[in-house]
Protein backbone atom coordinates (compact mmCIF):
# COMPACT_ATOMS: atom_id res chain seq x y z
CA UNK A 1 18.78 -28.44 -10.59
CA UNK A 2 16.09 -26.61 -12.78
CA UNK A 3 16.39 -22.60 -12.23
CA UNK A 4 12.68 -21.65 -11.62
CA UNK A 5 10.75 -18.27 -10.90
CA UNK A 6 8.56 -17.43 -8.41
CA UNK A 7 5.83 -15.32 -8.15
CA UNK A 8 5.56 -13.29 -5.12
CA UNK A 9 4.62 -10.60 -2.27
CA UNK A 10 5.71 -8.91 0.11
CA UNK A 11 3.92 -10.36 2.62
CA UNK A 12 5.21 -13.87 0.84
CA UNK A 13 9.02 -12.32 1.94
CA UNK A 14 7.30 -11.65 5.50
CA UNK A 15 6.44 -15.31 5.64
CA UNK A 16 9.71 -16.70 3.92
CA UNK A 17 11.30 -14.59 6.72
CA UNK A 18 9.36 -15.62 9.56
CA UNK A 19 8.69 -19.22 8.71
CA UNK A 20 11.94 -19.74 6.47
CA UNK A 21 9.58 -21.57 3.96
CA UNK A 22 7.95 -20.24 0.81
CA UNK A 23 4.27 -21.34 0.21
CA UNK A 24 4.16 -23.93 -2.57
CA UNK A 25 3.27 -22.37 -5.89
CA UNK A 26 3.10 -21.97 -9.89
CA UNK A 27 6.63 -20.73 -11.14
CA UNK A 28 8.21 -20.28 -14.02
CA UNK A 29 11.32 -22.05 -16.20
CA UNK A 30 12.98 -22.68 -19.14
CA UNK A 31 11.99 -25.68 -20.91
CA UNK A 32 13.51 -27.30 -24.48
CA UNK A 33 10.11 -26.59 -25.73
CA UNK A 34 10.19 -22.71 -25.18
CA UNK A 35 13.95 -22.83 -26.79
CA UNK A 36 12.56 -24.00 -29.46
CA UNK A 37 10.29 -21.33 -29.85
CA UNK A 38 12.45 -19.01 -29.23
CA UNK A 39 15.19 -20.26 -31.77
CA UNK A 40 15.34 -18.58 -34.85
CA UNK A 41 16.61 -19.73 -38.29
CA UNK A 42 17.94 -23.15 -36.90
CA UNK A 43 20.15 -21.36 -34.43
CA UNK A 44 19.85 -22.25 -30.45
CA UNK A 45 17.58 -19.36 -28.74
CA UNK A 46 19.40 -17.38 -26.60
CA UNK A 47 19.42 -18.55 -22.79
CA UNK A 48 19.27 -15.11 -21.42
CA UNK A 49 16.40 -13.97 -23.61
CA UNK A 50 14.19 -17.34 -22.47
CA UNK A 51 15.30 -16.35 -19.00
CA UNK A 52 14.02 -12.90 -19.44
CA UNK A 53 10.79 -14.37 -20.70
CA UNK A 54 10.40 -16.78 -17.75
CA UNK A 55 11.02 -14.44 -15.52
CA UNK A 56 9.19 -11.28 -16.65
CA UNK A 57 5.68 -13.95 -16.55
CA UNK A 58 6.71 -14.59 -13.03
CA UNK A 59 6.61 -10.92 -12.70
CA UNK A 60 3.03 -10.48 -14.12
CA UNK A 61 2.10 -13.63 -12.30
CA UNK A 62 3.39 -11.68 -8.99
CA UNK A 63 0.53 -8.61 -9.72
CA UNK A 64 -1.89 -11.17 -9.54
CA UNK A 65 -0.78 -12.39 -6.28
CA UNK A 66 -0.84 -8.89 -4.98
CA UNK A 67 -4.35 -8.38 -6.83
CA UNK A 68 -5.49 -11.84 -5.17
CA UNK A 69 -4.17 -11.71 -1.97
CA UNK A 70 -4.61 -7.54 -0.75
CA UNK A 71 -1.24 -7.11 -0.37
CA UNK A 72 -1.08 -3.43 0.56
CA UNK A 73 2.58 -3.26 -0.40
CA UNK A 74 1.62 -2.32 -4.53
CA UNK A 75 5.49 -3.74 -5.33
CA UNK A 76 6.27 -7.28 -7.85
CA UNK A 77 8.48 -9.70 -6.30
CA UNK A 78 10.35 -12.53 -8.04
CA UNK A 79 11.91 -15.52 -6.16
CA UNK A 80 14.19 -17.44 -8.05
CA UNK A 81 15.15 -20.75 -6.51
CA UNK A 82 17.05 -23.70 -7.64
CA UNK A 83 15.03 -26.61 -7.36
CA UNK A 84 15.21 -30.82 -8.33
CA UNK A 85 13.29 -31.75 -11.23
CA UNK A 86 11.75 -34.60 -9.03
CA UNK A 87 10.36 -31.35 -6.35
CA UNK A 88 8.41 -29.75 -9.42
CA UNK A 89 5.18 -30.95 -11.19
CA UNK A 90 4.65 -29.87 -15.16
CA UNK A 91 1.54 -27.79 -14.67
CA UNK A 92 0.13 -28.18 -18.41
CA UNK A 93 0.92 -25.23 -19.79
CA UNK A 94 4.65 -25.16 -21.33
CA UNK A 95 7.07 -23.68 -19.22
CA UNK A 96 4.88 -23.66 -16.11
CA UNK A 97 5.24 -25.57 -12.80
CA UNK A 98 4.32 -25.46 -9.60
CA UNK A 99 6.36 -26.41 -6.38
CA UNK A 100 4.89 -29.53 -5.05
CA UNK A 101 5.67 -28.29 -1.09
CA UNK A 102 7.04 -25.55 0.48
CA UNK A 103 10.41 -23.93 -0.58
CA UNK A 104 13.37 -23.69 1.86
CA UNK A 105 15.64 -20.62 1.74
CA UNK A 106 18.48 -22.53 1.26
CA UNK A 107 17.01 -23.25 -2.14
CA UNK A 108 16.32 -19.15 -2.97
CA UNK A 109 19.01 -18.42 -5.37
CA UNK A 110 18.03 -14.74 -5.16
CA UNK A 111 15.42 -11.74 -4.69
CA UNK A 112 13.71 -9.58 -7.27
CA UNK A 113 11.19 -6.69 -6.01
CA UNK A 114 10.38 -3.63 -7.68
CA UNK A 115 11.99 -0.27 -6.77
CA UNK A 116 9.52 2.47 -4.27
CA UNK A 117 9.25 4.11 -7.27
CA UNK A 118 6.80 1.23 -9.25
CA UNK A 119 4.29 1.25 -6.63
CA UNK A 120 2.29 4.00 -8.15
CA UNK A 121 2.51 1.90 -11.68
CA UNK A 122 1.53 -1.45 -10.03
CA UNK A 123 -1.06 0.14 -8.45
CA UNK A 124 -2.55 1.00 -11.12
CA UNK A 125 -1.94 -2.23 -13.13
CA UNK A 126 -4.26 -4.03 -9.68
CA UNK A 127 -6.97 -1.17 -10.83
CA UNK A 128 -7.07 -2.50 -14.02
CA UNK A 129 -9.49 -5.74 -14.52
CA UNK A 130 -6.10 -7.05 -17.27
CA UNK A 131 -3.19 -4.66 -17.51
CA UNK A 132 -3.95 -2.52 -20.40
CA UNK A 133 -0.58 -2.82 -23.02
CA UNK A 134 0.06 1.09 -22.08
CA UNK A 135 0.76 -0.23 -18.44
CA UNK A 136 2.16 -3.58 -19.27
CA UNK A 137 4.75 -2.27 -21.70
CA UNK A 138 5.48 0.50 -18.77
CA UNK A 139 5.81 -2.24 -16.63
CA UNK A 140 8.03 -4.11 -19.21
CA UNK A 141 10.36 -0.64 -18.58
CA UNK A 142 10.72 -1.43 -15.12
CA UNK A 143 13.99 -3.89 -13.78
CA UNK A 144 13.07 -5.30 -10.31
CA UNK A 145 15.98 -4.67 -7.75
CA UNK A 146 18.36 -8.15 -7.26
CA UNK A 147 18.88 -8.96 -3.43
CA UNK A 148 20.83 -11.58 -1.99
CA UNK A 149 18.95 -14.30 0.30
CA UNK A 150 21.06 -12.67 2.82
CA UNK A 151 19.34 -9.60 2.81
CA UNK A 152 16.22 -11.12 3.83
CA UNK A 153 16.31 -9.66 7.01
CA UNK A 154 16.38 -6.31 5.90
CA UNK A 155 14.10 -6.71 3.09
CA UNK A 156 11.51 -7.69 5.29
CA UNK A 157 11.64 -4.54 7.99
CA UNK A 158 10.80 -2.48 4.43
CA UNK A 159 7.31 -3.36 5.02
């Protein structure tokens, strides 16, 4: 199973909740090749920094969504799920695939979404044409809130 991040909305929850299906979609994961770059001096890289790295893309990735598809909700969500190699497609660009059909909650591992009090950051980071580094580092500051799969439910009434 290959651990792999999902950009998302709230409205994307919504639909997970409703349907109990995520959209297919670009994600992001750990490969050898980003270990590698990450390594340093001939030592292994350190799993949970490449995580971190994998995962705070799918974060960016997720203001795009929100950018792209008028979410009003102004919060980042991050899906991880646990998926079979054979259910993802290489993409092109290292470390990024995309989900080549819909994703069952079964497979959702857990939840990530930004605290209440990011909206007023994210909001400003859709404003901007590319997140300026003054917002992305801010954004960099901020840890997205963990929720079970569970929790879906109540998640979902948020909005």
């Amino acid at each position: 199973m290959t651990r792999i991040y999902l950009p998302a909305t709230t409205a994307d929850l919504a639909a997970l909740h409703a349907t109990g299906e995520l959209a297919a979609r670009e994600g992001y994961a750990v490969t050898d090749a980003l270990r590698a770059a990450m390594s340093e001096d001939g030592r292994a890289a350190d799993e949970e920094l490449c995580e971190f790295a994998v995962f705070t893309a799918a974060a960016y990735a997720s203001v795009a969504r929100i950018k792209a598809g008028g979410d009003a909700v102004a919060r980042r969500v991050v899906v991880s799920v646990d998926l079979p190699e054979v259910a993802l497609r290489k993409t092109g660009e290292d470390g990024v695939y995309a989900t080549l059909s819909a994703v069952p909650l079964g497979a959702v591992a857990a939840i990530h979404v930004d605290e209440e009090s990011a909206s007023a950051l994210v909001a400003k980071a859709l404003e901007e044409d590319e997140p300026s580094e003054a917002t992305a580092d801010s954004l960099d500051d901020l840890d997205l809130e963990w929720y079970d799969p569970s929790e879906l439910d109540v998640l979902s009434r948020q909005w």
